[in-house]
N, C-alpha and C. Protein backbone atom coordinates (compact mmCIF):
# COMPACT_ATOMS: atom_id res chain seq x y z
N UNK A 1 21.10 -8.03 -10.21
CA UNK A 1 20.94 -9.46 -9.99
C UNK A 1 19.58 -9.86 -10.56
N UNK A 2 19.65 -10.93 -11.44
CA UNK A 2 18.54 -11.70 -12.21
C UNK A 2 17.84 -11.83 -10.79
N UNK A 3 16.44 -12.89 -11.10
CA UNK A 3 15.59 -13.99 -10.46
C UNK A 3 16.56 -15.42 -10.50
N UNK A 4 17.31 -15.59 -11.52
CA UNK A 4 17.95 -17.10 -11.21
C UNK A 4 19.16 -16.82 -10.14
N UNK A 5 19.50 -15.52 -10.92
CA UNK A 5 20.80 -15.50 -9.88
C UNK A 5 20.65 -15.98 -8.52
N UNK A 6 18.95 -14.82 -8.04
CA UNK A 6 18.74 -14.95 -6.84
C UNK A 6 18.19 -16.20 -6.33
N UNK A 7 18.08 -16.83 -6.96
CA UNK A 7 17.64 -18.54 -6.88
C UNK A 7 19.09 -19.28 -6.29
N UNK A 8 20.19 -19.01 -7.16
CA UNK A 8 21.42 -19.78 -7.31
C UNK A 8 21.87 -19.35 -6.17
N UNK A 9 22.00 -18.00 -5.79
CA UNK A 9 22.80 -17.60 -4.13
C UNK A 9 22.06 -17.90 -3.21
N UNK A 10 20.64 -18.10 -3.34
CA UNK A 10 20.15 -18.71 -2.05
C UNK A 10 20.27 -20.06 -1.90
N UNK A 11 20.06 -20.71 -2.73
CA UNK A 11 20.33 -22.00 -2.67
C UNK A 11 21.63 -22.58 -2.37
N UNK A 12 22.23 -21.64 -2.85
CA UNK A 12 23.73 -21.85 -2.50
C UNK A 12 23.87 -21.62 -1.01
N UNK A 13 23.27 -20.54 -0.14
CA UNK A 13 23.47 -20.18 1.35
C UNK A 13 22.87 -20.65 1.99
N UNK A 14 21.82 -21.59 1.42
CA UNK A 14 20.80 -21.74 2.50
C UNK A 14 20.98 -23.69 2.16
N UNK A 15 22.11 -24.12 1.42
CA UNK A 15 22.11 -25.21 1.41
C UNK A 15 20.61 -26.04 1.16
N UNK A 16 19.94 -25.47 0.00
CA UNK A 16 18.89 -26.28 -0.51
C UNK A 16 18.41 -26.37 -2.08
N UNK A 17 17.69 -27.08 -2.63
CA UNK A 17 17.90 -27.25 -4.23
C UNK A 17 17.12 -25.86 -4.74
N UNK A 18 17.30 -25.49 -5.89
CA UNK A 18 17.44 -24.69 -6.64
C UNK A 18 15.55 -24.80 -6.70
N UNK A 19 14.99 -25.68 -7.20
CA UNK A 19 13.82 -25.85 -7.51
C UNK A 19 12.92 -24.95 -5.39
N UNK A 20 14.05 -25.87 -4.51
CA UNK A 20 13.48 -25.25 -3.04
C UNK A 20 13.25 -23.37 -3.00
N UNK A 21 14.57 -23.29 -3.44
CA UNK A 21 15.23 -21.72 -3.21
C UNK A 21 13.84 -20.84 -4.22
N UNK A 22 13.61 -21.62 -5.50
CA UNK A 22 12.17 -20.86 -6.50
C UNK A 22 11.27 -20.77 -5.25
N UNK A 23 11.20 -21.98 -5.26
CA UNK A 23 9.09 -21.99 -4.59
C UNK A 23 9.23 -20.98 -3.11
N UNK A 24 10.36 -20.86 -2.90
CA UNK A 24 10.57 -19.67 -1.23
C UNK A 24 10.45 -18.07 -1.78
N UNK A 25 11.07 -17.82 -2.92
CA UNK A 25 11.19 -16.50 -3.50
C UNK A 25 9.63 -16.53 -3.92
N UNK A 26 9.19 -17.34 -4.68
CA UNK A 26 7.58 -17.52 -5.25
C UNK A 26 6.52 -17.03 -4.26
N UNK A 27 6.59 -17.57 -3.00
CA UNK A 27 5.87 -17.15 -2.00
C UNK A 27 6.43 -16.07 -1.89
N UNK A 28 7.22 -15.62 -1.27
CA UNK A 28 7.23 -14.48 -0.39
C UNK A 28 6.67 -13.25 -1.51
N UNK A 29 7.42 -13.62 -3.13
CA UNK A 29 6.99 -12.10 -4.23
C UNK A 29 4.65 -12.06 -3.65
N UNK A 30 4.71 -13.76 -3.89
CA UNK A 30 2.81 -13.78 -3.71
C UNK A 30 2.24 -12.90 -2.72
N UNK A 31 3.46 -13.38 -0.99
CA UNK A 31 2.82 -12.24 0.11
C UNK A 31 2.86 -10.84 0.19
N UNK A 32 3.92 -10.19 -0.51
CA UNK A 32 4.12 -9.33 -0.99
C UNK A 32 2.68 -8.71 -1.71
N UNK A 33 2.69 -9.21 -2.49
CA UNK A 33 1.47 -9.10 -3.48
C UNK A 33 0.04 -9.07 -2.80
N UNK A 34 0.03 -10.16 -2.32
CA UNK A 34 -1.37 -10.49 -1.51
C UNK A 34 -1.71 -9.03 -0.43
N UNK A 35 -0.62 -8.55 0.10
CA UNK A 35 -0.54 -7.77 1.40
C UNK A 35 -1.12 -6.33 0.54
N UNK A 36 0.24 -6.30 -0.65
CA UNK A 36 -0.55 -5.04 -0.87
C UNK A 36 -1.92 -4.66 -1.69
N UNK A 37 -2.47 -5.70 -2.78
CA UNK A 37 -3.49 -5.95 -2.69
C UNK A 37 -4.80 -5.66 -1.64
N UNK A 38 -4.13 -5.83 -0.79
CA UNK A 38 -5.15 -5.78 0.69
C UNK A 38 -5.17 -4.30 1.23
N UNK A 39 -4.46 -3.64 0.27
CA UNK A 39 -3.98 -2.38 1.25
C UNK A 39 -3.19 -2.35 2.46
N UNK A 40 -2.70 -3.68 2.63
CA UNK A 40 -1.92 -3.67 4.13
C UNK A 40 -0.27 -3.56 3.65
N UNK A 41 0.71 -3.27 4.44
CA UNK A 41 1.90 -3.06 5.03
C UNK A 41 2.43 -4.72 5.05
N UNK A 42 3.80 -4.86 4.13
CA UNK A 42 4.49 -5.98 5.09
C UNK A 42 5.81 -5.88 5.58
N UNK A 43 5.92 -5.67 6.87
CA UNK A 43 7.32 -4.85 6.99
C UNK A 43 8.13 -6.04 7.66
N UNK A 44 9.61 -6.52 7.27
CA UNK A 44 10.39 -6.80 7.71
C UNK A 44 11.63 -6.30 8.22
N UNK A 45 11.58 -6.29 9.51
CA UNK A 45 12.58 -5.69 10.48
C UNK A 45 13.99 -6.00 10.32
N UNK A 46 14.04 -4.58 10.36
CA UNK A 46 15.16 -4.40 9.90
C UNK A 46 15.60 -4.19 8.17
N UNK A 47 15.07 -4.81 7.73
CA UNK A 47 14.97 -4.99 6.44
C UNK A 47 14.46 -3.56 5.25
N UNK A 48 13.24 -3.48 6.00
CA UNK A 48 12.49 -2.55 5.26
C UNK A 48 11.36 -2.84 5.23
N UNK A 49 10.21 -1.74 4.30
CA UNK A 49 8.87 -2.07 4.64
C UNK A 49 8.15 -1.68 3.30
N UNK A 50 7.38 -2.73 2.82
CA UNK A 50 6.73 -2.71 1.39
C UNK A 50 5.27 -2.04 1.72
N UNK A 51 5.12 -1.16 1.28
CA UNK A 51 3.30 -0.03 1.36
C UNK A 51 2.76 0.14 0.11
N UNK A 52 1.77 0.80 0.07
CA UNK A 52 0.97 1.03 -0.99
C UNK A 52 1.15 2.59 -0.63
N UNK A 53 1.03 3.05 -1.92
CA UNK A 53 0.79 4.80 -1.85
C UNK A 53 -0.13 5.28 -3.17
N UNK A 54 0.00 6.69 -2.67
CA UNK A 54 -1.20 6.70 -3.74
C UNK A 54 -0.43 8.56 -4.04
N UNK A 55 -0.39 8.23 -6.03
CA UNK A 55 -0.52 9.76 -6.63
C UNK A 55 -1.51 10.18 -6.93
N UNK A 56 -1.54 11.12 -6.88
CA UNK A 56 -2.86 12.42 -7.16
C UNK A 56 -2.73 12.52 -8.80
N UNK A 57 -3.66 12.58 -9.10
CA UNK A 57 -4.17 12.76 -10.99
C UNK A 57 -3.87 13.95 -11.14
N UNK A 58 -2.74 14.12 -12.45
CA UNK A 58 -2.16 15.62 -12.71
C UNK A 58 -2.36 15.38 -14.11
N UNK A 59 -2.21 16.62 -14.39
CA UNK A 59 -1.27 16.96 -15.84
C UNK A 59 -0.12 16.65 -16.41
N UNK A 60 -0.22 16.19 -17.24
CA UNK A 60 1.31 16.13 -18.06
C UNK A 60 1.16 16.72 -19.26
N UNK A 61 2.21 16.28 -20.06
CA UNK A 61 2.92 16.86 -21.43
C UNK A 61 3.30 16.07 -22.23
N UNK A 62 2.68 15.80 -23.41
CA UNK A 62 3.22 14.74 -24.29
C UNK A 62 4.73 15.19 -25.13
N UNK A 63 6.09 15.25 -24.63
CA UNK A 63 7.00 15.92 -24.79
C UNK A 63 7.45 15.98 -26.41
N UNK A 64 6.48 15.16 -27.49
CA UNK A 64 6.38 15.43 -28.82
C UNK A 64 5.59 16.65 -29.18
N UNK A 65 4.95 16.55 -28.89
CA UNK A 65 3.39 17.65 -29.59
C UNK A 65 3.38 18.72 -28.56
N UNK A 66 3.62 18.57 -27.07
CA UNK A 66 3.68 19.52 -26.07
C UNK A 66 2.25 19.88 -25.43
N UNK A 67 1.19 18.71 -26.32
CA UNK A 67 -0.42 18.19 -25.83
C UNK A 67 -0.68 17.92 -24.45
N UNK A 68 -1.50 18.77 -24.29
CA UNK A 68 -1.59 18.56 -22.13
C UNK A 68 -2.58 16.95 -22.29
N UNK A 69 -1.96 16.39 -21.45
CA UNK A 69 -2.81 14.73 -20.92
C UNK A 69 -2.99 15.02 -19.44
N UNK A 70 -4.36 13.89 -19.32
CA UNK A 70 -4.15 14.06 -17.84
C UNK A 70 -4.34 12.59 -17.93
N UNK A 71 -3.00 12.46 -16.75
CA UNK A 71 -2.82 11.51 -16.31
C UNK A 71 -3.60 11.32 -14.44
N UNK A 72 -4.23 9.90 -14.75
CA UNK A 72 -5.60 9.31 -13.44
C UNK A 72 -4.28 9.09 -12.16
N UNK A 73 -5.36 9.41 -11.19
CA UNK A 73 -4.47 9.00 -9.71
C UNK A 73 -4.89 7.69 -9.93
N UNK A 74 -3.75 7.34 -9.05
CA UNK A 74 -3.40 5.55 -9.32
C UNK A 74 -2.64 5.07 -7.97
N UNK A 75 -2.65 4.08 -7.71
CA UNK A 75 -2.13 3.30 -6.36
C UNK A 75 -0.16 2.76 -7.30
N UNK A 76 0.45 3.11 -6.25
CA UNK A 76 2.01 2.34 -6.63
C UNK A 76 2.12 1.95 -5.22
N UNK A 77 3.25 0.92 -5.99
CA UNK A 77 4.10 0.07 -4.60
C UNK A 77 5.13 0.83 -4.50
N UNK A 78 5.35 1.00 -3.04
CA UNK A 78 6.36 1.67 -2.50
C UNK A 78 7.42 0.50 -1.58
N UNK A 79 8.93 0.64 -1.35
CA UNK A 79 9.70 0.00 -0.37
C UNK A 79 10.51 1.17 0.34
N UNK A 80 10.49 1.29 1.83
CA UNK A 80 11.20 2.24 2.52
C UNK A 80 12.25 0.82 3.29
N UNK A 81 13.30 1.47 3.30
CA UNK A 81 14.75 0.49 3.56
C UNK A 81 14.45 0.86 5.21
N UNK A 82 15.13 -0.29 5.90
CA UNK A 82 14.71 -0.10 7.43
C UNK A 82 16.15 0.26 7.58
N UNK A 83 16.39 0.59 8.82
CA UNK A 83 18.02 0.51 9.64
C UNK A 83 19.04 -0.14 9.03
N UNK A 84 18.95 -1.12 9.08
CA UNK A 84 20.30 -2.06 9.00
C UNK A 84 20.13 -2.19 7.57
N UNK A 85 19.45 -2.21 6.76
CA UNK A 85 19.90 -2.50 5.48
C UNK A 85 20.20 -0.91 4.48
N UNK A 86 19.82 0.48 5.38
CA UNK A 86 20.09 1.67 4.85
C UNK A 86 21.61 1.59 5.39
N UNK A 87 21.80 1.00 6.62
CA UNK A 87 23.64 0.93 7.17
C UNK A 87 24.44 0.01 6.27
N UNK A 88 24.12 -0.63 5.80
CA UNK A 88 25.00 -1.34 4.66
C UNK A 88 24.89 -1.15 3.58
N UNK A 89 24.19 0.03 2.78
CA UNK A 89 24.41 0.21 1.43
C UNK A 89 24.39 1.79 1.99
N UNK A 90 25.51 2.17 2.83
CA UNK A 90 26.18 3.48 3.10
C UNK A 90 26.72 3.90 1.90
C-alpha cells in the first residue's frame, strides 16, 4: 500500500477529506520521528512499538573485489508488532 492509498482508505473510514486524512498521517510519521530522534519509545497499544536500536561496527565484504570494509555502528529504527496486530497477520 502507497501513502495515497493510505490517504484514500482513511479518508474513506474515517469519513473526512483527503487533504484531512494527509495532514493526520503527516503528524503522526513527524511524532514518530520526533520520538525517535529523542531516543524515546512510541508505543501504541496494542498496535506495536517504534524504538531506536543500535548495531555494533563490523566488518564486511565488498562481494566484487572480496575487500574487507568496515562498516560504523549506527542507530536504526526498529517496530516490534504488539498482540493484536501479531493475532491478525497469523
Amino acid at each position: 500500500m502507497t501513502k495515497a492509498q493510505l490517504i484514500t482508505n482513511i479518508a474513506k473510514e474515517a469519513r473526512v477529506s483527503k487533504s484531512m486524512a494527509e495532514s493526520v498521517i503527516n503528524s503522526f510519521t513527524a511524532a514518530v520521528k520526533n520520538a525517535l530522534k529523542k531516543d524515546d519509545k512510541l508505543t501504541l497499544s496494542g498496535f506495536g512499538t517504534f524504538s531506536l536500536g543500535r548495531r555494533k561496527a563490523r566488518i564486511g565484504r565488498n562481494p566484487k573485489t572480496g575487500e574487507e570494509l568496515k562498516i560504523p555502528a549506527r542507530k536504526v529504527a526498529r517496530f516490534k508488532a504488539g498482540k493484536l496486530l501479531r493475532n491478525v497477520v497469523k
